[in-house]
N, C-alpha and C. Protein backbone atom coordinates (compact mmCIF):
# COMPACT_ATOMS: atom_id res chain seq x y z
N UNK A 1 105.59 103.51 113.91
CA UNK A 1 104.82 102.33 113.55
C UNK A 1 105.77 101.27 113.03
N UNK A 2 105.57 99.89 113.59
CA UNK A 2 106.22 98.89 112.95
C UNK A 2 105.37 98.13 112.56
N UNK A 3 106.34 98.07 110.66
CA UNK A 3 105.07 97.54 109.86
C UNK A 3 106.13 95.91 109.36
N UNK A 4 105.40 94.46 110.00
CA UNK A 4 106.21 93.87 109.77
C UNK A 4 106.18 92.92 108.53
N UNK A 5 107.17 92.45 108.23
CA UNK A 5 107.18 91.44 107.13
C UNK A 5 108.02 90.03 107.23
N UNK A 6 106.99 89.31 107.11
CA UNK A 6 107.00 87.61 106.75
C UNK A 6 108.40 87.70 106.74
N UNK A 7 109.29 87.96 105.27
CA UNK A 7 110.33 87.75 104.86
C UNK A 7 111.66 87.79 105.76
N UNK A 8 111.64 88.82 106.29
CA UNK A 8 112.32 89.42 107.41
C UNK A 8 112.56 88.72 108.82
N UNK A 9 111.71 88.12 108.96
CA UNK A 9 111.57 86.96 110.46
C UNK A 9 112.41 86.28 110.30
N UNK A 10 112.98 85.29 109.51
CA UNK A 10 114.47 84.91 109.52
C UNK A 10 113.80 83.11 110.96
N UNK A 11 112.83 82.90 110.85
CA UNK A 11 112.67 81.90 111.97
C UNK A 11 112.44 82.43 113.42
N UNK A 12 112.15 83.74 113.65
CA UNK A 12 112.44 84.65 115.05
C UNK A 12 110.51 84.23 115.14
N UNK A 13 110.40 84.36 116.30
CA UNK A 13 108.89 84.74 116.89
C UNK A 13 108.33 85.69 116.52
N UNK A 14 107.08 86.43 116.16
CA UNK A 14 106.78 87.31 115.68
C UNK A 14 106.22 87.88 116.67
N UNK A 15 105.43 87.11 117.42
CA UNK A 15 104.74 87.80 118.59
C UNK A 15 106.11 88.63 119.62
N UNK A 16 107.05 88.34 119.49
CA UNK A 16 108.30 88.19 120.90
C UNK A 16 109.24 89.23 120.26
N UNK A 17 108.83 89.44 118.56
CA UNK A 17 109.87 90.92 117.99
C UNK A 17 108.92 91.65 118.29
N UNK A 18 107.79 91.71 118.08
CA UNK A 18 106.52 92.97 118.26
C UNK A 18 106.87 93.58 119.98
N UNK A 19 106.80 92.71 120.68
CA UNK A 19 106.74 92.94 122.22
C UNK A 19 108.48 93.89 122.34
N UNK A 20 109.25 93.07 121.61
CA UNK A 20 110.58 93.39 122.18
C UNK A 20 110.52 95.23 121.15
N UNK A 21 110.03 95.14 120.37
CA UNK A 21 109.41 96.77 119.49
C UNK A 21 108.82 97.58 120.47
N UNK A 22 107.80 97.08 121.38
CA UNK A 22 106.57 97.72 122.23
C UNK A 22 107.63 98.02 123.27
N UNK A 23 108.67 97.34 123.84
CA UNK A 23 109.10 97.90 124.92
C UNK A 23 110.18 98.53 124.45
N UNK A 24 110.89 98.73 122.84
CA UNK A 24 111.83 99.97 122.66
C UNK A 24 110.85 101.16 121.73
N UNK A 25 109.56 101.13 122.06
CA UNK A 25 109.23 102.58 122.05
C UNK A 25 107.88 102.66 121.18
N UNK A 26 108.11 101.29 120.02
CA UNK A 26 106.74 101.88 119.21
C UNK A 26 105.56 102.21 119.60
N UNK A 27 105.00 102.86 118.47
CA UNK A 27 103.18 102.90 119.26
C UNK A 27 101.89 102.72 118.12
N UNK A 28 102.50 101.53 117.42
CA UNK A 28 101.69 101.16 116.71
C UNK A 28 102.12 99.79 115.89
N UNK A 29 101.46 98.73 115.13
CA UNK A 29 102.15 97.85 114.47
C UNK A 29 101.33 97.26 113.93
N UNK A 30 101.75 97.79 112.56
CA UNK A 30 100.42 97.17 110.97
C UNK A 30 101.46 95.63 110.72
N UNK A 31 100.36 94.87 111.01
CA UNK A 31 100.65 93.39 110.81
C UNK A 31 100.84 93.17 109.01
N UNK A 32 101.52 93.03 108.32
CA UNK A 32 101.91 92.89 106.88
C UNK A 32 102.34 91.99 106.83
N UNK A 33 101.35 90.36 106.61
CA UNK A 33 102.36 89.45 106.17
C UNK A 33 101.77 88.96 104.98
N UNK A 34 102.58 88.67 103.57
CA UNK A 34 102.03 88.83 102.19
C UNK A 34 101.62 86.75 101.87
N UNK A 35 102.86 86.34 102.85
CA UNK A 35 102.95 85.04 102.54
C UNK A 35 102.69 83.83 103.52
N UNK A 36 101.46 84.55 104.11
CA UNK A 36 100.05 83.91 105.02
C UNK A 36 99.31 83.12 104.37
N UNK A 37 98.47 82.50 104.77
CA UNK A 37 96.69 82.06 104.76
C UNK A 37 95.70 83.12 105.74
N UNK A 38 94.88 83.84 105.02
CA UNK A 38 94.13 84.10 106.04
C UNK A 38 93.94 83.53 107.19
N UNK A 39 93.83 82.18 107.27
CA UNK A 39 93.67 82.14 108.77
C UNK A 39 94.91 82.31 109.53
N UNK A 40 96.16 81.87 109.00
CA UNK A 40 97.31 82.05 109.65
C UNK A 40 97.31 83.67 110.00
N UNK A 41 97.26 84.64 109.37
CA UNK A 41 97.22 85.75 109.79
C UNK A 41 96.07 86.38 110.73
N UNK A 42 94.94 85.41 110.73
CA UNK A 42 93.82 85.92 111.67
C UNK A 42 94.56 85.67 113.56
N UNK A 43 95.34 83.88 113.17
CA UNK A 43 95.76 83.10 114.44
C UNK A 43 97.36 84.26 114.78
N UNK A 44 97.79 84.75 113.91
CA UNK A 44 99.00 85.53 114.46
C UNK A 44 98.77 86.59 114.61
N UNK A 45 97.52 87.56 114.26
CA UNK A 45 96.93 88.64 114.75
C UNK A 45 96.27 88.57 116.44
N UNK A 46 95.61 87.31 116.03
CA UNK A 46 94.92 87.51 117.60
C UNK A 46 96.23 87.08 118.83
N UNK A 47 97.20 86.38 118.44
CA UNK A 47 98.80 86.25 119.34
C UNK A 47 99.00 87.69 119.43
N UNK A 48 99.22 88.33 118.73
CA UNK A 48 99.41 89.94 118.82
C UNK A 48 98.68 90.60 119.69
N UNK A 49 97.33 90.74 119.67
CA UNK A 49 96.78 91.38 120.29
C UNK A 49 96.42 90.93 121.71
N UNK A 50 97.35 90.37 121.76
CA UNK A 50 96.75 89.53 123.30
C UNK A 50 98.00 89.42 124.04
N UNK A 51 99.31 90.01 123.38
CA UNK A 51 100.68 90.27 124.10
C UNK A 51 100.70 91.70 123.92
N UNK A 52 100.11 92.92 123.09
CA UNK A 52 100.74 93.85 123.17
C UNK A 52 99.66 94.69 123.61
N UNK A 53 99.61 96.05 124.12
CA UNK A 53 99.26 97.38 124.53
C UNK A 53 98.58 98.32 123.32
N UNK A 54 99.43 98.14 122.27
CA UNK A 54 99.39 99.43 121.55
C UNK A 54 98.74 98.91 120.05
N UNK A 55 97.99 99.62 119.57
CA UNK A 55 97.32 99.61 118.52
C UNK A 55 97.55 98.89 117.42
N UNK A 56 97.31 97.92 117.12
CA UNK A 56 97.35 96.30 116.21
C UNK A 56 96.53 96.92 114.74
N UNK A 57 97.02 96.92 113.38
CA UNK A 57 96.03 97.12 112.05
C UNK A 57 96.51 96.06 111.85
N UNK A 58 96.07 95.32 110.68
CA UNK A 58 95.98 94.26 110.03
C UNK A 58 95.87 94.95 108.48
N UNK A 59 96.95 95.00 107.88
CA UNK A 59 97.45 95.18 106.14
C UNK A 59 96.49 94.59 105.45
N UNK A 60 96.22 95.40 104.43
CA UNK A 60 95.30 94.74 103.03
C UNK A 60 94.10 94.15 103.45
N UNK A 61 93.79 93.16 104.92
CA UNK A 61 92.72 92.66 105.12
C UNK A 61 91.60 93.22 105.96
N UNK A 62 90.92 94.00 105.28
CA UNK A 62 89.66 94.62 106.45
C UNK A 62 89.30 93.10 107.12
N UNK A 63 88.77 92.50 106.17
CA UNK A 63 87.84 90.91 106.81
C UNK A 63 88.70 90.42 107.81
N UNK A 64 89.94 90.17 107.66
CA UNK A 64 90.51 89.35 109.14
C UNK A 64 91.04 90.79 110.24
N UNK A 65 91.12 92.06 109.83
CA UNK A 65 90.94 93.07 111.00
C UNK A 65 89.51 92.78 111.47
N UNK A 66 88.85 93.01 110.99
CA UNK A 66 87.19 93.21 111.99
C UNK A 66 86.88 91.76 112.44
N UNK A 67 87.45 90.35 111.70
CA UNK A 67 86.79 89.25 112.34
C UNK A 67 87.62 88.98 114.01
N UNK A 68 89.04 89.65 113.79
CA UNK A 68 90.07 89.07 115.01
C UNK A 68 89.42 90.24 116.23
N UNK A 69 89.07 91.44 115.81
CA UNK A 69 88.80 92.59 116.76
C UNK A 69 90.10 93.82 116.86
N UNK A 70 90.90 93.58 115.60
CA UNK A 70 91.84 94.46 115.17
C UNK A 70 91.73 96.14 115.67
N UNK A 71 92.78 96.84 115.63
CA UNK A 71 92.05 98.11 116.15
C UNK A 71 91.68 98.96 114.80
N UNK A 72 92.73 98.04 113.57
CA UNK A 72 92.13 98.77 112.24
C UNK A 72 92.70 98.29 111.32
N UNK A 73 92.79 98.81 110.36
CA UNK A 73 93.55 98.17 108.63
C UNK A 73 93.89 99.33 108.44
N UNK A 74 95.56 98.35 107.63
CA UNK A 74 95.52 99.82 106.07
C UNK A 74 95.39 99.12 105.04
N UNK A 75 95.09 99.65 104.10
CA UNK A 75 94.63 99.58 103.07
C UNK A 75 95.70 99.94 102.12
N UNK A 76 96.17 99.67 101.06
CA UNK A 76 96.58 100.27 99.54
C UNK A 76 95.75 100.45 98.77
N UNK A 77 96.12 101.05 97.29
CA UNK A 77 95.44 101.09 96.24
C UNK A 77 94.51 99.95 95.67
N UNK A 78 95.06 98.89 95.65
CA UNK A 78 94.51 97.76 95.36
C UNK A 78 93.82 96.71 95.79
N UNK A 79 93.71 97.50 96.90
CA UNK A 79 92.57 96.35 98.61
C UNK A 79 91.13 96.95 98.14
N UNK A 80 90.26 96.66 99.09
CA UNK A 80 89.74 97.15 99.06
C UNK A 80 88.89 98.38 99.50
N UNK A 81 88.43 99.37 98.58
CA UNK A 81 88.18 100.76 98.95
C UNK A 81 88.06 101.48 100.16
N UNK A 82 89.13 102.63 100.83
CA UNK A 82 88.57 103.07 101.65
C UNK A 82 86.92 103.67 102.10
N UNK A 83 86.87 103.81 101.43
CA UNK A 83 85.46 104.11 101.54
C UNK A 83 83.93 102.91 101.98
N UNK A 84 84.54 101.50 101.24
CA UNK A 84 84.07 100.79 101.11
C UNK A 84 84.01 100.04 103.12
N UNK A 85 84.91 99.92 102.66
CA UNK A 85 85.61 99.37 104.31
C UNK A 85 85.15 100.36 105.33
N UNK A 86 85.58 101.78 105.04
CA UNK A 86 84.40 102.65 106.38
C UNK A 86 83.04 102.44 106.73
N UNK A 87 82.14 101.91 105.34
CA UNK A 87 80.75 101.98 105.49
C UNK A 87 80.61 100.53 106.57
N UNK A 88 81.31 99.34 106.29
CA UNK A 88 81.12 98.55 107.38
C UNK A 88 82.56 98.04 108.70
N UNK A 89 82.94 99.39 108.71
CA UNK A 89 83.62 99.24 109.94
C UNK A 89 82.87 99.96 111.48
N UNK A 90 83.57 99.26 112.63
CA UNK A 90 82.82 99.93 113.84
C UNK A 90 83.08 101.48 113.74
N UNK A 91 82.58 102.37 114.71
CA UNK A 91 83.12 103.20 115.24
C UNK A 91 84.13 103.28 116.43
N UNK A 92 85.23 104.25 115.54
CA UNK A 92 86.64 103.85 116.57
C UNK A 92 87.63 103.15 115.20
N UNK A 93 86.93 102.67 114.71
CA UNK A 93 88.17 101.70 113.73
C UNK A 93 89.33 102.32 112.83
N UNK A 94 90.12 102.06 113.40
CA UNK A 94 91.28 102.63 112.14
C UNK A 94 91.59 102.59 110.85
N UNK A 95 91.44 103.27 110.42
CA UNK A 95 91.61 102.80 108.96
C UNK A 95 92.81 104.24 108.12
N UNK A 96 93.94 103.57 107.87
CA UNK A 96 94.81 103.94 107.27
C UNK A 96 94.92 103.23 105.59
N UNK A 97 95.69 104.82 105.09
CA UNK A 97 95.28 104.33 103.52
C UNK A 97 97.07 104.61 102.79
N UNK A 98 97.43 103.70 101.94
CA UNK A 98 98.95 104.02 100.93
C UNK A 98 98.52 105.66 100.48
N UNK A 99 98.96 106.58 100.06
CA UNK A 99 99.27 107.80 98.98
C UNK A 99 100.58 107.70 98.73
N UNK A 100 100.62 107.60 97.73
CA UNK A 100 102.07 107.67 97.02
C UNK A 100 101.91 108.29 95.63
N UNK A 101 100.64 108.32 95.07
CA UNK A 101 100.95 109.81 93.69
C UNK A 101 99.06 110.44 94.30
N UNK A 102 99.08 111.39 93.59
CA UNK A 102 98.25 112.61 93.58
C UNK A 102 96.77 111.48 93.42
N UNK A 103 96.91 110.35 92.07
CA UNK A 103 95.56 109.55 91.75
C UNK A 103 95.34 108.60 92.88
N UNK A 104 96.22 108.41 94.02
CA UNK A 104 95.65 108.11 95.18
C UNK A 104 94.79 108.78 96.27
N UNK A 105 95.02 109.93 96.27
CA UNK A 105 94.35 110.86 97.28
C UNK A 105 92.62 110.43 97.50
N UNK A 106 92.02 110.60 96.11
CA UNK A 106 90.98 110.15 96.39
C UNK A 106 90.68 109.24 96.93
N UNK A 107 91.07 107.70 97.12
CA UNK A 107 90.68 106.37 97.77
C UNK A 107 91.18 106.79 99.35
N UNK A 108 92.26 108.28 99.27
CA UNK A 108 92.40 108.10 100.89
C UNK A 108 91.53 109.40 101.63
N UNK A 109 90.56 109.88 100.67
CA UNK A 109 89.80 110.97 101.19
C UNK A 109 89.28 110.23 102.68
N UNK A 110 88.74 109.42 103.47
CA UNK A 110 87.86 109.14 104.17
C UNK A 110 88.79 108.29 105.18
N UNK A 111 89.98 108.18 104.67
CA UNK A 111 91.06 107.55 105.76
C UNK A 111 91.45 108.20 106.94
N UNK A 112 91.46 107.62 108.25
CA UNK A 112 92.29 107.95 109.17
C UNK A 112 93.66 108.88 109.20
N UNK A 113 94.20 108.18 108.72
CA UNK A 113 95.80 108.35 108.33
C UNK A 113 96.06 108.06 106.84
N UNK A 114 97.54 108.78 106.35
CA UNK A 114 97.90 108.20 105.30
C UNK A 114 99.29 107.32 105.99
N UNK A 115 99.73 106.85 104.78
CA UNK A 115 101.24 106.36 104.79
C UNK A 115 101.79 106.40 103.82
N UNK A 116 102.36 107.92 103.75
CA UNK A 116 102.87 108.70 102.61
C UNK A 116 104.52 107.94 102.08
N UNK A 117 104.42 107.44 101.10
CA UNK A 117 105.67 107.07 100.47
C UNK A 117 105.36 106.14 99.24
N UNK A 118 107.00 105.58 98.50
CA UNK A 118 108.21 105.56 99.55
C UNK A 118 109.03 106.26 99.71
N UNK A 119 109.21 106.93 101.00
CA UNK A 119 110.43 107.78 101.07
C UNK A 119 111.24 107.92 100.75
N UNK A 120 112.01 106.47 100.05
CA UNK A 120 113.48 106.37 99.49
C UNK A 120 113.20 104.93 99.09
N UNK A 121 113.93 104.71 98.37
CA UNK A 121 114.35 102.86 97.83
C UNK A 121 114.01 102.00 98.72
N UNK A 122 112.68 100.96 98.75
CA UNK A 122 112.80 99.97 99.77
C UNK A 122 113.01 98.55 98.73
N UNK A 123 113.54 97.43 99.43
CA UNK A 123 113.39 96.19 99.49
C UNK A 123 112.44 95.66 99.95
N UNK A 124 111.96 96.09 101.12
CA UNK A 124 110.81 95.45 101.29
C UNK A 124 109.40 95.22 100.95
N UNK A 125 109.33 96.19 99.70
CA UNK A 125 107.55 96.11 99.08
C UNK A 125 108.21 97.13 97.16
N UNK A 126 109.13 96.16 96.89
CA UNK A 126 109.37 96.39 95.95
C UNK A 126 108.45 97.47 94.56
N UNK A 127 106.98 97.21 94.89
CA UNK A 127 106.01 97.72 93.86
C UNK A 127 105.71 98.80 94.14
N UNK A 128 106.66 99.86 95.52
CA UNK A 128 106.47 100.73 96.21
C UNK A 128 105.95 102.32 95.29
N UNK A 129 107.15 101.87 94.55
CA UNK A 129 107.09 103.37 93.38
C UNK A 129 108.38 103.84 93.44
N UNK A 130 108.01 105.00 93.32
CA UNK A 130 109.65 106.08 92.52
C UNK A 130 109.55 106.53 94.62
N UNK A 131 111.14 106.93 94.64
CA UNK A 131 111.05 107.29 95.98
C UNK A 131 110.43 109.03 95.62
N UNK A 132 109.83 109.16 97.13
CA UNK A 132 109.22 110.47 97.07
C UNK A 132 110.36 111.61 97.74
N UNK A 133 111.01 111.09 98.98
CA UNK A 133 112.04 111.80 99.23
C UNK A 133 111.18 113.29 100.35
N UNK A 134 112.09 114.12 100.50
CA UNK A 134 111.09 115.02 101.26
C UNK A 134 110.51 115.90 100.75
N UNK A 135 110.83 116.62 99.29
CA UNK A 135 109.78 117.43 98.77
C UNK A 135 108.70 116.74 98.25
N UNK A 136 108.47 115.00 97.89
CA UNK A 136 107.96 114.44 97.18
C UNK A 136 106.53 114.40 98.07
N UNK A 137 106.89 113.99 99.74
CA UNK A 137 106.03 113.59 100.46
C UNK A 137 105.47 115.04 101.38
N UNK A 138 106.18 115.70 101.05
CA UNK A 138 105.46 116.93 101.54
C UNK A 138 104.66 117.39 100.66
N UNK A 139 104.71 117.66 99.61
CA UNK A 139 103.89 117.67 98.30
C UNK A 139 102.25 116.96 99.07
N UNK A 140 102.77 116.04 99.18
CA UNK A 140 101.32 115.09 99.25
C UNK A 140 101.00 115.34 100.47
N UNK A 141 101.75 115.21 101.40
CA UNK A 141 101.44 115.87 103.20
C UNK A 141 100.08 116.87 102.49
N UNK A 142 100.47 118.16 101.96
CA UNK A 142 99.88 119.21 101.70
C UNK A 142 98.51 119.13 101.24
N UNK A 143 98.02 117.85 100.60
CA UNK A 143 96.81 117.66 100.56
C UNK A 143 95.88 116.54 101.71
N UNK A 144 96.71 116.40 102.62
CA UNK A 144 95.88 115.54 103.56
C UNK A 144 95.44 116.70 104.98
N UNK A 145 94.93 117.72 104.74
CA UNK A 145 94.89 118.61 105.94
C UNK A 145 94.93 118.14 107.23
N UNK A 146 93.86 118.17 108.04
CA UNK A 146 94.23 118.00 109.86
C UNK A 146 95.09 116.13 110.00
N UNK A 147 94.59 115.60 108.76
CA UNK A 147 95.22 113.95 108.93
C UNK A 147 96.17 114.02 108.92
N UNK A 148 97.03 113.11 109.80
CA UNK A 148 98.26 112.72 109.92
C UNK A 148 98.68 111.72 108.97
N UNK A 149 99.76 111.83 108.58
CA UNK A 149 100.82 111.29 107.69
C UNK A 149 101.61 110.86 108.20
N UNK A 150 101.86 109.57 107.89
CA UNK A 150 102.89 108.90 108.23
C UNK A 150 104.23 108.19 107.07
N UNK A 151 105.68 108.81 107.47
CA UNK A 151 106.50 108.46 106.12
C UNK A 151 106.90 106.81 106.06
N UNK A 152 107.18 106.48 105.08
CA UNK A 152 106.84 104.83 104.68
C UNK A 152 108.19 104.76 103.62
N UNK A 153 108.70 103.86 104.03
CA UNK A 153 109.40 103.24 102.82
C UNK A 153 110.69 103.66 102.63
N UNK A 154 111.40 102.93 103.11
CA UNK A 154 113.36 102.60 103.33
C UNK A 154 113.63 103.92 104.23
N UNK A 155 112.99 104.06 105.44
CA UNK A 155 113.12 104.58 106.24
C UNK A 155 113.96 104.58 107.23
N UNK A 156 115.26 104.66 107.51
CA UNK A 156 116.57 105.21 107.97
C UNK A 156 116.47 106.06 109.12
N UNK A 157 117.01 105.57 110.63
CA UNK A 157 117.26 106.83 111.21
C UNK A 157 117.82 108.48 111.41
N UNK A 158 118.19 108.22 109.96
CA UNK A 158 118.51 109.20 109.56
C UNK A 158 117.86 110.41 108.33
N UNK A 159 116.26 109.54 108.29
CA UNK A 159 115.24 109.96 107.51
C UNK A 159 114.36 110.59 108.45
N UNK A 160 114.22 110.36 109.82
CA UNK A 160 113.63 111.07 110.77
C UNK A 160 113.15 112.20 110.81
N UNK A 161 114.08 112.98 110.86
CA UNK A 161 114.37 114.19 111.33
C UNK A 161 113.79 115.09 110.18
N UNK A 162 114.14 114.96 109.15
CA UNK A 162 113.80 115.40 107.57
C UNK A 162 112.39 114.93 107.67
N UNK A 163 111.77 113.59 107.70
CA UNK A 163 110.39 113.14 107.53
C UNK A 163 109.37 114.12 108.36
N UNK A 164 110.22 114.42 109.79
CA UNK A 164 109.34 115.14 110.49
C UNK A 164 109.18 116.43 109.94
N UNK A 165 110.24 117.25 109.42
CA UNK A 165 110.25 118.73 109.53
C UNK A 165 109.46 118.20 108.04
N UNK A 166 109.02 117.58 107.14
CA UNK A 166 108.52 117.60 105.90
C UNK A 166 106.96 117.48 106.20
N UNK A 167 106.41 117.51 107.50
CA UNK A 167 105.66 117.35 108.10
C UNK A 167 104.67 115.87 108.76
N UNK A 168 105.65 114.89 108.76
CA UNK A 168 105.36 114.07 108.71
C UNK A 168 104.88 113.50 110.72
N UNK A 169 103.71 113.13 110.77
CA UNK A 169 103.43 112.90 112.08
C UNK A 169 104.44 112.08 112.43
N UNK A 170 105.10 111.14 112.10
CA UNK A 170 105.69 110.15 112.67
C UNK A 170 106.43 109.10 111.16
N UNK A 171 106.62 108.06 111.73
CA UNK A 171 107.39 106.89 110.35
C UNK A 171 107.23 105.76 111.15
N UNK A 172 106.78 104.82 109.74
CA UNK A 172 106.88 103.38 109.65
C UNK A 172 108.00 103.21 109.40
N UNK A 173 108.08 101.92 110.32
CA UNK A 173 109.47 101.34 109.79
C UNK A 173 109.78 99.51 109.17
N UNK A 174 110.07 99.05 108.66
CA UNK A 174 110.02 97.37 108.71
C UNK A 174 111.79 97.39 108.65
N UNK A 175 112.40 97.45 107.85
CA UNK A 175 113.71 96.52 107.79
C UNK A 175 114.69 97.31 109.21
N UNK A 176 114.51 98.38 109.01
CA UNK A 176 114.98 98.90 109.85
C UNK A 176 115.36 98.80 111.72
N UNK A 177 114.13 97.97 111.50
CA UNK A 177 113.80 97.08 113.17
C UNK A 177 114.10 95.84 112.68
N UNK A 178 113.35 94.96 111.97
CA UNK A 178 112.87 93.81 112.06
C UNK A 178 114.22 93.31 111.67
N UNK A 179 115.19 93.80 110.72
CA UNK A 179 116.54 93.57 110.28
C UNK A 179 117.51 94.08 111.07
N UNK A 180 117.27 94.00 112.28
CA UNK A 180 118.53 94.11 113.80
C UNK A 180 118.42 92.69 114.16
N UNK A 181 119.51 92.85 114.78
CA UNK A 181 119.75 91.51 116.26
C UNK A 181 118.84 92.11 117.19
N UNK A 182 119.29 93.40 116.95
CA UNK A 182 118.57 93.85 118.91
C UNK A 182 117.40 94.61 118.31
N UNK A 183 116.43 93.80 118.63
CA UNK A 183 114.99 95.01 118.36
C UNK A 183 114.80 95.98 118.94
N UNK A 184 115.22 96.06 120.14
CA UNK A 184 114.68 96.95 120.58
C UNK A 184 116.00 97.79 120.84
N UNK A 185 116.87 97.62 120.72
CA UNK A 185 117.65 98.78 120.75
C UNK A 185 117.47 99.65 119.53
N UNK A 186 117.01 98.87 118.31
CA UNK A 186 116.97 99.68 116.90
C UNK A 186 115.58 100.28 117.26
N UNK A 187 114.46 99.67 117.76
CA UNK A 187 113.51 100.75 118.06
C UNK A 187 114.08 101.51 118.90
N UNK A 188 114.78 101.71 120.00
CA UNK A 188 114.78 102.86 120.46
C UNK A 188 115.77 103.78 120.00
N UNK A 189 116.38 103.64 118.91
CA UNK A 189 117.09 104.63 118.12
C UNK A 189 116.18 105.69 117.84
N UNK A 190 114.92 105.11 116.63
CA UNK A 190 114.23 105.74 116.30
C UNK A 190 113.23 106.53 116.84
N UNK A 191 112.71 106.02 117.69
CA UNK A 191 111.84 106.86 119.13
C UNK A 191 112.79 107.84 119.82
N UNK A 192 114.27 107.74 119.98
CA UNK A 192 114.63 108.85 120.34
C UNK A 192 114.83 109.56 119.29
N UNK A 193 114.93 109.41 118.01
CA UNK A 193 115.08 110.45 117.17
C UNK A 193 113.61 111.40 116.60
C-alpha cells in the first residue's frame, strides 16, 4: 500500500506518482493529505480514481471517501469511529483502522484491516508512537484473527521480510516511494521483496 503525503510531493504530480506506483507493483493507495481543503482532497481523489486500477481509501475522511465513490477509508484513533462509519457505509466499503497499543483494538474491532504500527521511527506522521518493531506488531497481529494487518511506519525494504514473517499481510509505505526519483523502481523493490 502507498500511503501518500502532501509534504513529500516536492511540486511532482500526485496523480502521475500514484500511476508511476501502480505500474511498479502496488495494490493499494490510502490518499493522506493532512494539508488539504476538503474539497481539494475530494478534486484529487476523484483525479485518482479515474487514472488508477487498484483500490483508492481516502485517510481520516469517511465524508469525502463515500461523497467521491472511494473504495474506502482508514481511519485512526481520532477520526471518526470505526464503528460509526460502518453503520453508514455501502456494502463492499473498506474500511481500515490505526492499532498501535492494545486501547486501540477496540475502535478496530469492526475494521477491515488494521495498519499495525509504527514499525520503526517515522518522519512522516510524527504522533506515530514508540516504534513497535517486530515483536511489538506481532503482539498486536495476535489479536486481529482472520484480519489482515498491514505494517506501517518507517518502513524500509529491509523491514519486509521481518514484517512478513511477524505476520504481517503486506506494508504501507510513504517516504520510502514517494522520497525516490524513480517511483517506480522503489516500488518495485518492495513488491519484489
Amino acid at each position: 500500500m502507498l500511503v501518500t503525503d502532501d509534504t513529500l510531493l516536492g511540486g511532482r504530480d500526485l496523480v502521475a506518482l500514484i500511476r508511476a506506483a501502480e505500474q511498479g507493483g502496488i495494490t493499494s493507495v490510502q490518499l493522506r493529505m493532512k494539508h488539504v481543503t476538503a474539497a481539494e482532497l475530494a478534486r484529487l481523489g476523484r483525479a485518482v480514481l479515474q487514472a488508477v486500477r487498484i483500490p483508492v481509501l481516502v485517510n481520516d475522511r469517511v465524508d469525502v471517501a463515500l461523497a467521491i465513490g472511494a473504495h474506502g477509508v482508514h481511519l485512526g484513533p481520532d477520526d471518526v469511529p470505526v464503528a460509526m462509519a460502518r453503520r453508514i457505509a455501502p456494502p463492499g466499503f473498506i474500511i481500515g483502522a490505526s492499532v498501535g497499543l492494545e486501547a486501540e483494538l477496540e475502535n478496530g474491532a469492526l475494521a477491515d484491516y488494521w495498519g499495525v504500527g509504527p514499525w520503526a521511527l517515522t518522519g512522516t506522521k510524527r504522533d506515530a508512537g514508540s516504534a513497535l518493531g517486530a515483536a511489538g506488531f506481532a503482539r498486536l497481529r495476535g489479536y486481529a484473527g482472520a484480519r489482515p494487518c498491514v505494517a506501517i511506519g518507517g518502513i524500509r525494504p529491509d523491514d519486509v521480510a521481518p514484517a512478513l514473517a511477524a505476520g504481517a499481510t503486506g506494508v504501507a509505505v510513504v517516504s520510502g516511494i514517494l522520497g525516490s526519483d524513480d517511483v517506480v523502481a522503489a516500488t518495485r523493490r518492495y513488491r519484489a521483496l
